[in-house]
N, C-alpha and C. Protein backbone atom coordinates (compact mmCIF):
# COMPACT_ATOMS: atom_id res chain seq x y z
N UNK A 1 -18.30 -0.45 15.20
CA UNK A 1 -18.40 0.92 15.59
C UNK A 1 -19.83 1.43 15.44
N UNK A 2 -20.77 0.90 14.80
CA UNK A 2 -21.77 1.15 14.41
C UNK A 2 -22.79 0.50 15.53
N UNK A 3 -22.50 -0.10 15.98
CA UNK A 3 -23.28 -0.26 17.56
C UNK A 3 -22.42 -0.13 18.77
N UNK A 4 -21.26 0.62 18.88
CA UNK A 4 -21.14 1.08 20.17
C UNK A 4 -20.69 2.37 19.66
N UNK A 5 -20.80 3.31 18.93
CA UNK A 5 -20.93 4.58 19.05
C UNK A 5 -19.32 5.10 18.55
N UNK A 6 -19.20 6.48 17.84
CA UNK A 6 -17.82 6.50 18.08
C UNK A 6 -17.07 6.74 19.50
N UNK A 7 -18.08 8.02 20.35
CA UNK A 7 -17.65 7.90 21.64
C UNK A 7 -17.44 6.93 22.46
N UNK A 8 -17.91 5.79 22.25
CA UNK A 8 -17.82 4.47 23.38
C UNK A 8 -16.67 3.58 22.25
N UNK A 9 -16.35 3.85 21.33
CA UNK A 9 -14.51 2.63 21.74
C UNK A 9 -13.65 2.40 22.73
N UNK A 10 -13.09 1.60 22.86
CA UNK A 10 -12.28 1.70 23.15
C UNK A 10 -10.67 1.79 22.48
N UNK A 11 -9.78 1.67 23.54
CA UNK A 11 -8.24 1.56 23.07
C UNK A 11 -8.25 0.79 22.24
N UNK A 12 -8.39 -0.53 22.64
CA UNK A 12 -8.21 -1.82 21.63
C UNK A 12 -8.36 -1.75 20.37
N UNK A 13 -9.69 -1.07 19.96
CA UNK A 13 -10.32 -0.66 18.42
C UNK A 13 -9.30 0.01 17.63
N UNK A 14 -8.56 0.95 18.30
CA UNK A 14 -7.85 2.13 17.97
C UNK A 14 -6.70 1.32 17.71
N UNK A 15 -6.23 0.54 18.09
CA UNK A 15 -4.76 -0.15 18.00
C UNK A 15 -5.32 -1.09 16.58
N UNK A 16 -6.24 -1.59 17.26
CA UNK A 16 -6.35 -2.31 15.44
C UNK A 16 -6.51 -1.69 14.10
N UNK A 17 -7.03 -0.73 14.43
CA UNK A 17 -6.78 0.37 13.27
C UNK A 17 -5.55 0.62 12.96
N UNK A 18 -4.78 0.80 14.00
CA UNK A 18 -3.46 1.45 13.62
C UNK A 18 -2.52 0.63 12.86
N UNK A 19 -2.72 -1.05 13.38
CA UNK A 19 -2.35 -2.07 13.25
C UNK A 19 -2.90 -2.34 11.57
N UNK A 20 -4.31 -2.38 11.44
CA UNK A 20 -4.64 -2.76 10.37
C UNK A 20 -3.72 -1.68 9.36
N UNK A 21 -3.79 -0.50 9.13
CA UNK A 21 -3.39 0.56 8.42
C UNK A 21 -2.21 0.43 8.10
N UNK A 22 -1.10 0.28 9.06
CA UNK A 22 0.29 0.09 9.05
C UNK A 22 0.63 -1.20 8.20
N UNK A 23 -0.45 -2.09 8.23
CA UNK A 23 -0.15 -3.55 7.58
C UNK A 23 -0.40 -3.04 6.35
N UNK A 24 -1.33 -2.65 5.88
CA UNK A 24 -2.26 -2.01 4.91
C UNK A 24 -0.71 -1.47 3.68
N UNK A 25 -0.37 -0.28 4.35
CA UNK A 25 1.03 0.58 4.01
C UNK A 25 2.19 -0.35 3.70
N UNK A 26 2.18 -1.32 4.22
CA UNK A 26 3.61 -2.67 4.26
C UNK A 26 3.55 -2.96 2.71
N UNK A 27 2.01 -3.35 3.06
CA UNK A 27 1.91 -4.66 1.85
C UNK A 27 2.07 -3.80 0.41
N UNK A 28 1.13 -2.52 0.43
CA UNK A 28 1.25 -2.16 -0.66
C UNK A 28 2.54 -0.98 -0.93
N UNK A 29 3.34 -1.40 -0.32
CA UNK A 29 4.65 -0.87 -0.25
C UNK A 29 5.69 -1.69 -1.00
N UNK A 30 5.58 -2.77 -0.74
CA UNK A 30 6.39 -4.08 -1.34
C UNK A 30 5.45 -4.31 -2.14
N UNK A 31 4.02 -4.32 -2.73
CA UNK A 31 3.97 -4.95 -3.52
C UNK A 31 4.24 -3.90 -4.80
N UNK A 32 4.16 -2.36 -4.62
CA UNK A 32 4.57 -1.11 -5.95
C UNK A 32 5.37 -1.29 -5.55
N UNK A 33 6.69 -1.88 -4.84
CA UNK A 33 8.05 -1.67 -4.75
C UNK A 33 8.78 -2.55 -6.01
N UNK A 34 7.84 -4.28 -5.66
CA UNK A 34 8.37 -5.16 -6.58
C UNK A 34 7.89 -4.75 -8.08
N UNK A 35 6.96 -4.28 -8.27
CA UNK A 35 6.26 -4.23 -9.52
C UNK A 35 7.39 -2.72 -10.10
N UNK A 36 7.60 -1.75 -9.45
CA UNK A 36 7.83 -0.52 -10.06
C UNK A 36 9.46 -1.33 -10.34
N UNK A 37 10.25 -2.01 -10.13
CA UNK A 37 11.32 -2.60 -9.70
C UNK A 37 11.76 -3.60 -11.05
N UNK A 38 10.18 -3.92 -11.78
CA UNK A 38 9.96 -4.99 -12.50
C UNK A 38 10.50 -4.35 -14.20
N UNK A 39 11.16 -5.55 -14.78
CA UNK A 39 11.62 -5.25 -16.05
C UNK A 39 10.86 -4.93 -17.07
N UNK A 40 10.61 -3.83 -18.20
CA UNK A 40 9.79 -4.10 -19.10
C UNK A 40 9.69 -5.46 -19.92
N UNK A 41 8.39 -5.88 -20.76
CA UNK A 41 8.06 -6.74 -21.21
C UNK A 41 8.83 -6.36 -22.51
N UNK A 42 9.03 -5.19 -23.64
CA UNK A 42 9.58 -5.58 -24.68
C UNK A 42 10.79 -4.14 -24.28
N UNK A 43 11.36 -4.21 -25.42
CA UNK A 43 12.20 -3.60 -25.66
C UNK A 43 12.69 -1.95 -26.25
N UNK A 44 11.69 -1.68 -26.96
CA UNK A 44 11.36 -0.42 -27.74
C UNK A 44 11.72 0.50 -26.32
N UNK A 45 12.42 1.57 -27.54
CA UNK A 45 13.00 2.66 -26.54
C UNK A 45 12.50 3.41 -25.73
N UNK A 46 10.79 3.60 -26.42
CA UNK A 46 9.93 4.18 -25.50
C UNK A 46 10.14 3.79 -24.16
N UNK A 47 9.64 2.44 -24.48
CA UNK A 47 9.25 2.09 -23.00
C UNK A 47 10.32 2.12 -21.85
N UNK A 48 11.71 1.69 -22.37
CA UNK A 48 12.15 1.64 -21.95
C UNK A 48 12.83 3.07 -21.15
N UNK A 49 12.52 4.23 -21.97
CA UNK A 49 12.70 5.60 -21.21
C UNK A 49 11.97 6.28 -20.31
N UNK A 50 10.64 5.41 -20.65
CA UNK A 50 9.53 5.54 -19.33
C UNK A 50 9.76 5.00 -18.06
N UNK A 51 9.77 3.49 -18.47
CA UNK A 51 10.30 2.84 -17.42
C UNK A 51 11.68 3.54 -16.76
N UNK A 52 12.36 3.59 -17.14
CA UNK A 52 13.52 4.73 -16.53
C UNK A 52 13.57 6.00 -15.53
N UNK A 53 12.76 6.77 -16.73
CA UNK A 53 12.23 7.86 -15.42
C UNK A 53 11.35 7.52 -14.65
N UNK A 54 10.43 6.55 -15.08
CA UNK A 54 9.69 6.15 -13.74
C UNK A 54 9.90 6.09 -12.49
């Protein structure tokens, strides 16, 4: 973009953006999905009430 201007893109550019972004949103969708999803490491009630309302 930096040598053809923002006015001179084209479509194509714009789709890969959209493309890149949307992938972007996937991944880090599933990857805080699996992690927020994930069991605490010990046991103490704290955590475990955090993890809960989390």
């Amino acid at each position: 973009m930096s040598e053809k201007g923002i006015y001179k893109v084209t479509p194509d550019v714009l789709v890969n953006f959209v493309i890149g972004g949307v992938s972007m949103f996937v991944m880090c969708w599933i990857y805080f999905d699996f992690v927020g999803n994930a069991k605490p490491k010990d046991n103490k009630p704290a955590t475990i009430v955090i993890w809960w309302l989390a």
